[in-house]
N, C-alpha and C. Protein backbone atom coordinates (compact mmCIF):
# COMPACT_ATOMS: atom_id res chain seq x y z
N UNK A 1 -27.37 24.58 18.81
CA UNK A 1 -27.45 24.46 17.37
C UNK A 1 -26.35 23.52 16.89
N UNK A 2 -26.73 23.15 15.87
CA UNK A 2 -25.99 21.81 15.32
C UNK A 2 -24.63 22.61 14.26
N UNK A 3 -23.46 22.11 14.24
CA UNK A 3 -23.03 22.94 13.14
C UNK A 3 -23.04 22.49 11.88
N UNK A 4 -23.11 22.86 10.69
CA UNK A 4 -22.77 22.32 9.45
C UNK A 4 -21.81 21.62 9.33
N UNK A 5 -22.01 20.18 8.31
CA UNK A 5 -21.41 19.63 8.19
C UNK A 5 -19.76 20.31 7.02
N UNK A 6 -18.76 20.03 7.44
CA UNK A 6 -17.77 20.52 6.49
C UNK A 6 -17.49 19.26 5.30
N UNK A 7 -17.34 19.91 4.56
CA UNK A 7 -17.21 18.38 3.32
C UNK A 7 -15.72 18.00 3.25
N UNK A 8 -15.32 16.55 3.38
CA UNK A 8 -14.35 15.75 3.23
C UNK A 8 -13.36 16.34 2.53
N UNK A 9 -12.10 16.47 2.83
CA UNK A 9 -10.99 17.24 1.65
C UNK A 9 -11.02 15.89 0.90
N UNK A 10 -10.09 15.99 -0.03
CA UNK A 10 -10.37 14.81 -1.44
C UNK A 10 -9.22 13.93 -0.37
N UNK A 11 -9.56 12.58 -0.75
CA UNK A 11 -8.64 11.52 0.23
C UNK A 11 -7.32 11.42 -0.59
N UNK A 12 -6.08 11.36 0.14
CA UNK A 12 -4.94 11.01 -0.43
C UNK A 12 -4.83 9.22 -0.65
N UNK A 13 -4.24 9.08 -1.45
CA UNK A 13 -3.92 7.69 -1.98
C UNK A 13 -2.47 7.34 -1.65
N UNK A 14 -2.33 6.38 -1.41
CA UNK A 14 -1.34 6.20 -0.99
C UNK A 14 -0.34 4.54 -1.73
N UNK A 15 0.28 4.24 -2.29
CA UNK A 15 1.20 3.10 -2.63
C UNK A 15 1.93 2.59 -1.71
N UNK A 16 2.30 1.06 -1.87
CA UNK A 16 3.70 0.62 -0.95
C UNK A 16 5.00 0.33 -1.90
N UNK A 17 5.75 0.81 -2.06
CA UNK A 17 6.56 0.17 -3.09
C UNK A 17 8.38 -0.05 -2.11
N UNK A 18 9.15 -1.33 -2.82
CA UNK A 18 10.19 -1.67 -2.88
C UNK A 18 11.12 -0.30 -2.30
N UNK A 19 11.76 -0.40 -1.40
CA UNK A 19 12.79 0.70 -1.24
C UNK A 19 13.99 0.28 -2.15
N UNK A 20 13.96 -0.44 -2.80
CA UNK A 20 15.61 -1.10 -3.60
C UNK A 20 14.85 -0.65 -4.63
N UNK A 21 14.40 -0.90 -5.62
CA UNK A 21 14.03 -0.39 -6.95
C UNK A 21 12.95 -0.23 -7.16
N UNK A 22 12.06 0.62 -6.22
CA UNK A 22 10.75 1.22 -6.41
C UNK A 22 9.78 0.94 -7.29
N UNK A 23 9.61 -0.42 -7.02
CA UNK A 23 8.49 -0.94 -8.18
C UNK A 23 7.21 -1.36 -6.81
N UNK A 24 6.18 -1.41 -7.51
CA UNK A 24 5.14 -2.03 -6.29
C UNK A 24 4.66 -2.89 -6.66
N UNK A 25 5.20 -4.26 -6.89
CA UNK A 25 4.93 -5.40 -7.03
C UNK A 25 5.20 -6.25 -5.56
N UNK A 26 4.69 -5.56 -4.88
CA UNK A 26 5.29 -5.91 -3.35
C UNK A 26 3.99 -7.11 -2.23
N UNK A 27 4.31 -7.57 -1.88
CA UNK A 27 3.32 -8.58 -1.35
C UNK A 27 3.75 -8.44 0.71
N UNK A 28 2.98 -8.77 1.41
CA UNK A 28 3.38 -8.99 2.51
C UNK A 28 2.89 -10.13 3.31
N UNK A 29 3.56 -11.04 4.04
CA UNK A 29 3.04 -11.96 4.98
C UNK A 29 1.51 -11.66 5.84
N UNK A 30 0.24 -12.61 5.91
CA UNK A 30 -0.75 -11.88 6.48
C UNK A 30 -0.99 -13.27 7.17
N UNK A 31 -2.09 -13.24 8.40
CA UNK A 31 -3.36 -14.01 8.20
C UNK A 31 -4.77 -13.73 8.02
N UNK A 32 -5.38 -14.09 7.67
CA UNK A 32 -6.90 -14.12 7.01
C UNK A 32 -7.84 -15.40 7.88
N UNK A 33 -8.72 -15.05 8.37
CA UNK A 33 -9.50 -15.69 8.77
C UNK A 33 -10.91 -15.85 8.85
N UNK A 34 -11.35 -17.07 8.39
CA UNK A 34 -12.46 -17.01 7.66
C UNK A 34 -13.45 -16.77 8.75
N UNK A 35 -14.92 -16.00 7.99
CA UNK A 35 -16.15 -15.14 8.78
C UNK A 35 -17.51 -15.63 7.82
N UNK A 36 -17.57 -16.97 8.82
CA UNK A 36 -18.82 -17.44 8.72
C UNK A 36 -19.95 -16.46 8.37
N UNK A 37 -20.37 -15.50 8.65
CA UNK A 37 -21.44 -14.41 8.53
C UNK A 37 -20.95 -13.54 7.36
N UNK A 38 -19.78 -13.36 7.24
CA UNK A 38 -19.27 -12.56 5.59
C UNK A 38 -19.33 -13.72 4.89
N UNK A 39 -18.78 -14.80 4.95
CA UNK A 39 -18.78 -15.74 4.14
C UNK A 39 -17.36 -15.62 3.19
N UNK A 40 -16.34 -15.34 4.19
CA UNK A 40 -15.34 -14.61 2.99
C UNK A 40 -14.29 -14.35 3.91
N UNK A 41 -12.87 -14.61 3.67
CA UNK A 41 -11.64 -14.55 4.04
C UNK A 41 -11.24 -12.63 4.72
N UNK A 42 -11.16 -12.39 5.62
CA UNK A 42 -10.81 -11.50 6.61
C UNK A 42 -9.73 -11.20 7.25
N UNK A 43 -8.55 -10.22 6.60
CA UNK A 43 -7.67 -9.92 7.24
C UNK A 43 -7.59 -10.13 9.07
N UNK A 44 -6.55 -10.97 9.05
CA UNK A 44 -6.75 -10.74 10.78
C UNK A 44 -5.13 -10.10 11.27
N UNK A 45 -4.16 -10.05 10.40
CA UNK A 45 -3.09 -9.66 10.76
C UNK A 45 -2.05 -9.55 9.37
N UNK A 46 -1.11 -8.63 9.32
CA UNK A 46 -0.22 -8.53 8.22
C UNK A 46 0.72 -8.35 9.18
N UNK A 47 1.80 -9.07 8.89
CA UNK A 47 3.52 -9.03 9.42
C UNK A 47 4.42 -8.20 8.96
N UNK A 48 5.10 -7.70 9.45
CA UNK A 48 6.26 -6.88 8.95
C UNK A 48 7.22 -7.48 7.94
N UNK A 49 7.42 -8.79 7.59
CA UNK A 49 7.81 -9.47 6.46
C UNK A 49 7.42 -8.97 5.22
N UNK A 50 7.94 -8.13 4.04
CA UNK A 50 7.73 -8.15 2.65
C UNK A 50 8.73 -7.90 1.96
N UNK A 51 8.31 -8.94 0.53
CA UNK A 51 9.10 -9.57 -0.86
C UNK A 51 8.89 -9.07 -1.95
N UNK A 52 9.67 -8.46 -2.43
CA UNK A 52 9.61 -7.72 -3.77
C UNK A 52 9.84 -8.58 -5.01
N UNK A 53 8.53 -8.71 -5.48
CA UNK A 53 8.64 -9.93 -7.08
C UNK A 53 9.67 -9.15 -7.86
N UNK A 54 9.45 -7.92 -8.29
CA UNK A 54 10.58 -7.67 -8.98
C UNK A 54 12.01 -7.83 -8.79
N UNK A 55 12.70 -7.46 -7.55
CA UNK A 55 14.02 -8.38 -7.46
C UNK A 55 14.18 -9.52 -6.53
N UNK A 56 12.65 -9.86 -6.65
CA UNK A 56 12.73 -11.38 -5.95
C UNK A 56 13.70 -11.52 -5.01
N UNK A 57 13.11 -10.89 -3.83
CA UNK A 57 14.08 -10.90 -2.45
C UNK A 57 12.99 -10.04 -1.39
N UNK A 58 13.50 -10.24 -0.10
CA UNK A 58 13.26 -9.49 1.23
C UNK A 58 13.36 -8.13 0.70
N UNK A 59 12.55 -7.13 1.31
CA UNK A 59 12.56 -5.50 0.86
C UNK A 59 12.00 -5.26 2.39
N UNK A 60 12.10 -3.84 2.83
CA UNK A 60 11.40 -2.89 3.51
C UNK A 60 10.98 -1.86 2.44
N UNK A 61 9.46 -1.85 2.72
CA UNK A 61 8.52 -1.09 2.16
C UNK A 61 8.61 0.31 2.14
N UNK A 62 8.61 1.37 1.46
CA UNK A 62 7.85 2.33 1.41
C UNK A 62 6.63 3.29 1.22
N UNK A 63 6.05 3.59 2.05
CA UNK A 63 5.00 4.44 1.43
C UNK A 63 4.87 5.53 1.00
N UNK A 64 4.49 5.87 0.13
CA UNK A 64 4.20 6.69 -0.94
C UNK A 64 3.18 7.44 -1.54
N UNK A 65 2.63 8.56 -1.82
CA UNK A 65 1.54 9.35 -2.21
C UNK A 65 1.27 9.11 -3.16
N UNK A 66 0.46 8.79 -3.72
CA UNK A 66 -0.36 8.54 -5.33
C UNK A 66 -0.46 10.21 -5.92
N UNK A 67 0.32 10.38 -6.60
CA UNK A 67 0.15 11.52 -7.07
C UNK A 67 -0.87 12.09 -8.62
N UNK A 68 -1.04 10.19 -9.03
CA UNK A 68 -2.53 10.38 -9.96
C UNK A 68 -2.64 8.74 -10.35
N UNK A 69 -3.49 8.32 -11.15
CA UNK A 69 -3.90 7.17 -10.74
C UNK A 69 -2.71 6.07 -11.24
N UNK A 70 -1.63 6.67 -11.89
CA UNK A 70 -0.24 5.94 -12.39
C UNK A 70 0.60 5.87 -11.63
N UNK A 71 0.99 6.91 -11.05
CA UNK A 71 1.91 7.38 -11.25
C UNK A 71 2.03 7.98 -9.42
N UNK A 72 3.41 8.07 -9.46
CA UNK A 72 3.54 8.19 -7.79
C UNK A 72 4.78 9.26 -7.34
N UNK A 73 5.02 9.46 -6.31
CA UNK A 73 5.92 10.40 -5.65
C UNK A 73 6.82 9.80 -5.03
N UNK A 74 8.33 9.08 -5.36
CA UNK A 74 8.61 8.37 -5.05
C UNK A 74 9.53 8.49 -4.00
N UNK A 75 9.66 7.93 -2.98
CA UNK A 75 11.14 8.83 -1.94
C UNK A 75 12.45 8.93 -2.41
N UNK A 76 12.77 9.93 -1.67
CA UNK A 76 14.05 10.01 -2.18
C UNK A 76 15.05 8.99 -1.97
N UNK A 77 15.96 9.20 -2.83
CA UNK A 77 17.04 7.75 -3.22
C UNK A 77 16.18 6.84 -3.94
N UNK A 78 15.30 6.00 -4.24
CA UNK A 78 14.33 4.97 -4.50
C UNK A 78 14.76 5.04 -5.47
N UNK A 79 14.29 4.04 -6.44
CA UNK A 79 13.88 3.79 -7.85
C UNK A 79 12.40 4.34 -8.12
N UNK A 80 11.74 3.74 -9.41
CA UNK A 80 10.69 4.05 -9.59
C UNK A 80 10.17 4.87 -9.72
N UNK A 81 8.99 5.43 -9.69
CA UNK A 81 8.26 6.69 -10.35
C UNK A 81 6.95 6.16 -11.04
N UNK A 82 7.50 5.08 -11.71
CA UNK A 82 5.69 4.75 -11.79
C UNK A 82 5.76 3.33 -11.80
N UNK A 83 4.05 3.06 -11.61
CA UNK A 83 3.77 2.07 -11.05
C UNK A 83 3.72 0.74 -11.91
N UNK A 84 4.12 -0.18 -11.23
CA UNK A 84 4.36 -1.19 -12.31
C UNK A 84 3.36 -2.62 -12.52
């Protein structure tokens, strides 16, 4: 016998934001490579390199729980709290 399917718990969300002043205006180094059959630019790699527009500099990232569609859980020490 087959078992019932169990239904999905609700998905967590998740942010990357700035460990210096917890804003997520955060970008990271990638390549993208284009897919003739998508017709459309395709992550092929993201680097451990990321720049925080807000204090316009090198950052290590944090991740973070979306705790509603603003607004976030931010780590401790960080800045921030909501999303910018």
């Amino acid at each position: 016998m087959t078992e019932p399917a169990t239904p999905h718990p609700a998905s967590v969300r998740h942010a990357y934001i700035c460990h210096v002043c917890g804003s997520d205006h955060v970008t990271r180094d990638a390549w993208a490579e284009w897919n003739v059959e998508a017709q459309d630019w395709l992550l092929g790699v993201a680097f451990d390199h990321a720049y925080c527009h807000r204090c316009q500099n090198d950052t290590r990232l944090d991740r973070v729980v979306l705790t509603s569609p603003v607004t976030f859980s931010a780590p401790e020490g960080a800045g921030g709290g909501m999303a910018t």
